[in-house]
Protein backbone atom coordinates (compact mmCIF):
# COMPACT_ATOMS: atom_id res chain seq x y z
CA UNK A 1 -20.11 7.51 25.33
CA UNK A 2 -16.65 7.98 25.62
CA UNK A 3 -13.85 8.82 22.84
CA UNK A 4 -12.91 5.24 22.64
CA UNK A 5 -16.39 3.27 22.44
CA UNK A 6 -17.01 5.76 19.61
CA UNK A 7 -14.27 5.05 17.65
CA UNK A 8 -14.48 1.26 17.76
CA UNK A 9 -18.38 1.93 17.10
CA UNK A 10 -17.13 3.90 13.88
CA UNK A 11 -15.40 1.13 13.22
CA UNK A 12 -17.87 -1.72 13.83
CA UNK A 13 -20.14 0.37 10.67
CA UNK A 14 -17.11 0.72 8.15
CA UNK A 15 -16.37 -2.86 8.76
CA UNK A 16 -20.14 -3.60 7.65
CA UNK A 17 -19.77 -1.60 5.12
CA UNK A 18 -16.53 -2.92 3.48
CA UNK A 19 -17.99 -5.92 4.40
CA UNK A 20 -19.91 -5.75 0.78
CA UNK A 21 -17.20 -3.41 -0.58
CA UNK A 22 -13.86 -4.47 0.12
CA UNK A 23 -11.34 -3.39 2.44
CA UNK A 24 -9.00 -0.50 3.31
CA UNK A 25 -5.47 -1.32 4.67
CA UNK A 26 -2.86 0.84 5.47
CA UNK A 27 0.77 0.82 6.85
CA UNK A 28 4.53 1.81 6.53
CA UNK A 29 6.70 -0.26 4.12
CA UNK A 30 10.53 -0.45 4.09
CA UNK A 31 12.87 -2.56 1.35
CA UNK A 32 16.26 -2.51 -0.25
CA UNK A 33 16.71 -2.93 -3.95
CA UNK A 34 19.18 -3.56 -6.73
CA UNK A 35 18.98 -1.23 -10.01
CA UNK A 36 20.50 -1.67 -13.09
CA UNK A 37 20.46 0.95 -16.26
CA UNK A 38 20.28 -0.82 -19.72
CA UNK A 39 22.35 1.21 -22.28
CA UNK A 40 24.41 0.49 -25.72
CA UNK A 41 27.90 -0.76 -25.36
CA UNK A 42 29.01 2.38 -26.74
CA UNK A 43 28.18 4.08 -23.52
CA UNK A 44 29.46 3.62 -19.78
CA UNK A 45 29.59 0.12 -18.27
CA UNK A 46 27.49 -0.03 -15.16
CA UNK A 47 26.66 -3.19 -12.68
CA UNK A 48 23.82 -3.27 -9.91
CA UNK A 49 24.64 -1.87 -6.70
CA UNK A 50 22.19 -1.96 -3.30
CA UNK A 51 19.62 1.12 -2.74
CA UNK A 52 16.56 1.42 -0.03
CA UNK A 53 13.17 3.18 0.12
CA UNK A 54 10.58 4.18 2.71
CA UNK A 55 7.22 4.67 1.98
CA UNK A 56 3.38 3.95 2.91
CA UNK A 57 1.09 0.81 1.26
CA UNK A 58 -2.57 1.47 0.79
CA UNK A 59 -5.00 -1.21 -0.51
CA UNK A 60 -8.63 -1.32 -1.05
CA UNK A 61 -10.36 -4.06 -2.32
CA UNK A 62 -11.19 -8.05 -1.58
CA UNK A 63 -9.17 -10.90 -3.57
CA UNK A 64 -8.75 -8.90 -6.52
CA UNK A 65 -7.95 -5.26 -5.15
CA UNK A 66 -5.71 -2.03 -5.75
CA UNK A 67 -2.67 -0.93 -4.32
CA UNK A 68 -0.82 2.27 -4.24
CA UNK A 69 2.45 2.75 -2.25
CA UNK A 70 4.06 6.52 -1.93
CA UNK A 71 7.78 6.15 -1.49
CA UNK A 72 10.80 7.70 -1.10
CA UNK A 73 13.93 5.64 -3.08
CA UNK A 74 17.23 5.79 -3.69
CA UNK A 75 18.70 3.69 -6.74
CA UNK A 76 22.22 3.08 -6.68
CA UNK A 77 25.11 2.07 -9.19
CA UNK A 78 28.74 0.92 -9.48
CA UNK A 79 29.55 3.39 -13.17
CA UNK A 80 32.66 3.51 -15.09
CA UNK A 81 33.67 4.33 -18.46
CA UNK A 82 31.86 8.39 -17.94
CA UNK A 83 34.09 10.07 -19.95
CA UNK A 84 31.07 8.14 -22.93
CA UNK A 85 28.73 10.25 -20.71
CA UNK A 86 30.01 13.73 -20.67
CA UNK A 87 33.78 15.26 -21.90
CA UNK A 88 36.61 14.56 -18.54
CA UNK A 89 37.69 17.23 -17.16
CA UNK A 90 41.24 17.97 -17.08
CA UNK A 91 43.26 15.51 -14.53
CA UNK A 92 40.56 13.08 -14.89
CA UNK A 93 41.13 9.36 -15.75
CA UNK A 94 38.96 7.55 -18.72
CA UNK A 95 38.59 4.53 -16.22
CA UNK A 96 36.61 7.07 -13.77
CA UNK A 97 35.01 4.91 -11.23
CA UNK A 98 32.59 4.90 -8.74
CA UNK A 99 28.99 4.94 -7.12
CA UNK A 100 26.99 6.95 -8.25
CA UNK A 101 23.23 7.27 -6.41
CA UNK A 102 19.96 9.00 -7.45
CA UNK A 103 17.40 9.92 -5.32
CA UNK A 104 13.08 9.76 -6.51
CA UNK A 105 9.87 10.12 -5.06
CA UNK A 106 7.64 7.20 -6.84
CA UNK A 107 4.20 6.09 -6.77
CA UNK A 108 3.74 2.56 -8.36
CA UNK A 109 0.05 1.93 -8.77
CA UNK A 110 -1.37 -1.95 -9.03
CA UNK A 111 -3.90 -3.96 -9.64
CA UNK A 112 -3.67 -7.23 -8.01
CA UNK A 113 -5.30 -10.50 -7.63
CA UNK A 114 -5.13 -13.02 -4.73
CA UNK A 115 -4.08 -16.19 -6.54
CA UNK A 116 -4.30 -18.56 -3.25
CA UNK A 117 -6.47 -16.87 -0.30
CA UNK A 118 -7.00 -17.99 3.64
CA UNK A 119 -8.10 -15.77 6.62
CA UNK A 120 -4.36 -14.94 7.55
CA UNK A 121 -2.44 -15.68 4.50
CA UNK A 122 -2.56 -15.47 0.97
CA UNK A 123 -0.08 -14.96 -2.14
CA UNK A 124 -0.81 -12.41 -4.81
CA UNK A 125 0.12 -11.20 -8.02
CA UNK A 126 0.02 -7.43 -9.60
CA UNK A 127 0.63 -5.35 -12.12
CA UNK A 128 0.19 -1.95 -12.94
CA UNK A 129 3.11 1.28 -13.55
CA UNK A 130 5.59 3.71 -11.44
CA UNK A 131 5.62 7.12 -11.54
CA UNK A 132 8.89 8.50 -10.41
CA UNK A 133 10.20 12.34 -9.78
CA UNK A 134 13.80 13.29 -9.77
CA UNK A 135 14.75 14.82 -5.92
CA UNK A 136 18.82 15.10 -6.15
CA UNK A 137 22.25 13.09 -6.58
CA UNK A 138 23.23 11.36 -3.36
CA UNK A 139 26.54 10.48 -4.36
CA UNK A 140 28.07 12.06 -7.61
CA UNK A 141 31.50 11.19 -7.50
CA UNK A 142 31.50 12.30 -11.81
CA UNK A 143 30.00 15.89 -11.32
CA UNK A 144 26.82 14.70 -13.00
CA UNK A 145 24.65 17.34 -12.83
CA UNK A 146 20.88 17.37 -12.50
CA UNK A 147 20.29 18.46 -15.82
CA UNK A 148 22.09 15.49 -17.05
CA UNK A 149 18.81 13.44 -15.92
CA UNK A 150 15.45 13.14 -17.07
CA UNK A 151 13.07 14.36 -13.99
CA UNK A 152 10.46 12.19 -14.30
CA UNK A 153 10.34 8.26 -15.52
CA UNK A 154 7.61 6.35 -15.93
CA UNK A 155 7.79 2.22 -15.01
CA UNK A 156 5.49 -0.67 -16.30
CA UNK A 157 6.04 -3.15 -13.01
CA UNK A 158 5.01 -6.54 -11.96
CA UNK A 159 5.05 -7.70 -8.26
CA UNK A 160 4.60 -11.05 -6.43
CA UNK A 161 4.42 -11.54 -2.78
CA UNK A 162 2.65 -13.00 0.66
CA UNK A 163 0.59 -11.29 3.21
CA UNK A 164 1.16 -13.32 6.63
CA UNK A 165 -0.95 -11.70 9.44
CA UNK A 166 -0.35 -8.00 9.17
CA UNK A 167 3.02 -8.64 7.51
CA UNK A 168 3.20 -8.19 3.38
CA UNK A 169 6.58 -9.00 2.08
CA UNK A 170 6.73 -8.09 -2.09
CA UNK A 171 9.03 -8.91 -4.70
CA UNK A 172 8.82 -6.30 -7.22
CA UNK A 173 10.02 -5.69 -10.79
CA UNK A 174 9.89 -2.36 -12.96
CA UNK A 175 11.56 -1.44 -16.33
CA UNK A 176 11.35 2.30 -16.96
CA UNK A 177 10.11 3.41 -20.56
CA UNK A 178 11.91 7.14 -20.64
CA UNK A 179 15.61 7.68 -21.10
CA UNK A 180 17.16 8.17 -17.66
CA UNK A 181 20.14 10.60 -18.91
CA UNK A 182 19.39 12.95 -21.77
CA UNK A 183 21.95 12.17 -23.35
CA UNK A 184 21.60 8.52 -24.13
CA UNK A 185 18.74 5.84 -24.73
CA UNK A 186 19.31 4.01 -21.21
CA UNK A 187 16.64 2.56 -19.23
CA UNK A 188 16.40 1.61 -15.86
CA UNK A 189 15.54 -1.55 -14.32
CA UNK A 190 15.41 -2.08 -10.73
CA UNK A 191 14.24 -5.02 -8.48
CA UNK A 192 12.88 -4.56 -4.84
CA UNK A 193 12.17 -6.34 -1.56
CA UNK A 194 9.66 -5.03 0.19
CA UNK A 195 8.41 -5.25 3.88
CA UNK A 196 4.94 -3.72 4.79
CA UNK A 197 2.80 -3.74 7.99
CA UNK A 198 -0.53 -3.48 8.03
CA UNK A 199 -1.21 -0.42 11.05
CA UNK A 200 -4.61 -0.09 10.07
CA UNK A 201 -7.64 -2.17 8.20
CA UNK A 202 -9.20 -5.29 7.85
CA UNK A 203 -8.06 -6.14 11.87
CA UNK A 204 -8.76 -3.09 12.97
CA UNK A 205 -12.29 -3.81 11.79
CA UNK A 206 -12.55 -7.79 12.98
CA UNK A 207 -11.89 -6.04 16.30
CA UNK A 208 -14.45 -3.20 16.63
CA UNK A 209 -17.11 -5.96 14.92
CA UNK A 210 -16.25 -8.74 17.72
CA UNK A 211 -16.77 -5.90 21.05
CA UNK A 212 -19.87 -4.17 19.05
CA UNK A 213 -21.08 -6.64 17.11
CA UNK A 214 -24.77 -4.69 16.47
C-alpha cells in the first residue's frame, strides 16, 4: 500500500472515531484589531488605533466544542498627555504625541456553542480568557521602556462568529483584568476581526471516509 492510501486509510479510522467524539480542526488565522486602554482622567488621553495578529485556530469538539488559537499581536494606540506617565525629558513638549505599539504572544482559550448548525454553516458563540506575554515596543515614540509594562495580562473574552465551508470569520471582545503600565490602574480592551481557514479536520475526514468507506 502506498504512502498515500495509508494516510487517507488513517484518516477514514480517526474520522470513525471522532465520529462519536467530536472533531479536530486546524488552520492559520489572520485579523486586524482596534485596542483601547481604560485609565483615570488624571492620566494620558489615548484613542483606538488599528493593530494585526497571526496565529493558528484549533478546535475539538461537535456543536458545543473548545477552541484555542496561539497568536502573535500587535495592539496599537494614538497617546498623548505622557508627561502623566513618566517625568519629560528636557526639550520635550507636555502635548507629546504619537503611536505608540506593543507587541504579545496570546493564547485565548474558549468554550463555545453552535447556536444555529447546518452541514456547511453555522454561527457560534464563546467564551472563555486570554493569556498574553509581553515580546517588545514596536513603536515607542515616548522612550517607554519595557519595564514600564506589566509582562503578562490576563483577558476574560467573548467571541461571536460564522463558519462558512472551511472559512471561520470571528468577532472577538477581551477586557484585560491586570494593570497594563505599572504605574497606573489602566486596562486594556481590544476588539478583533478574525479570518481562519480550516487546513485540516472535519473535510479532511468526509474525504478519506467517502474513497475508504470500510
Amino acid at each position: 500500500m502506498g504512502r498515500k492510501p495509508l494516510l487517507l486509510s488513517y484518516g477514514a479510522a480517526l474520522s470513525a472515531m471522532l465520529g462519536a467524539q467530536g472533531q479536530v480542526e486546524i488552520g492559520p488565522l489572520a485579523g486586524v484589531n482596534r485596542s483601547i486602554t481604560v485609565i483615570g482622567e488624571q492620566f494620558a488621553k489615548r484613542s483606538a488605533s488599528p493593530g494585526w495578529m497571526v496565529g493558528a485556530l484549533v478546535r475539538f469538539g461537535g456543536r458545543a466544542f473548545a477552541e484555542a488559537s496561539p497568536q502573535f499581536i500587535t495592539v496599537s494606540e494614538m497617546t498623548e498627555g505622557m508627561e502623566k506617565l513618566r517625568p519629560l525629558a528636557p526639550g520635550e513638549s507636555p502635548s507629546l504625541r504619537g503611536k505608540l505599539s506593543v507587541r504579545y504572544l496570546q493564547m485565548p482559550v474558549m468554550a463555545c456553542f453552535k447556536v444555529y448548525q447546518q452541514e456547511d454553516l453555522n454561527v457560534h458563540v464563546g467564551m472563555g480568557g486570554t493569556f498574553a506575554f509581553l515580546t517588545g515596543l514596536r513603536q515607542n515614540p515616548f522612550l517607554l521602556q519595557r519595564e514600564d509594562f506589566h509582562t503578562t495580562d490576563v483577558a476574560v473574552t467573548g467571541k461571536a462568529g460564522v463558519d462558512f465551508n472551511r472559512f471561520i470569520v470571528d468577532f472577538q471582545y477581551a477586557y484585560g483584568l491586570n494593570p497594563r503600565l505599572r504605574h497606573t490602574a489602566s486596562r486594556m480592551q481590544v476588539i478583533s476581526f478574525q479570518v481562519a481557514y480550516k487546513l485540516w479536520g472535519q473535510f479532511v475526514m468526509r474525504r478519506a471516509a467517502s474513497i475508504f468507506p470500510g
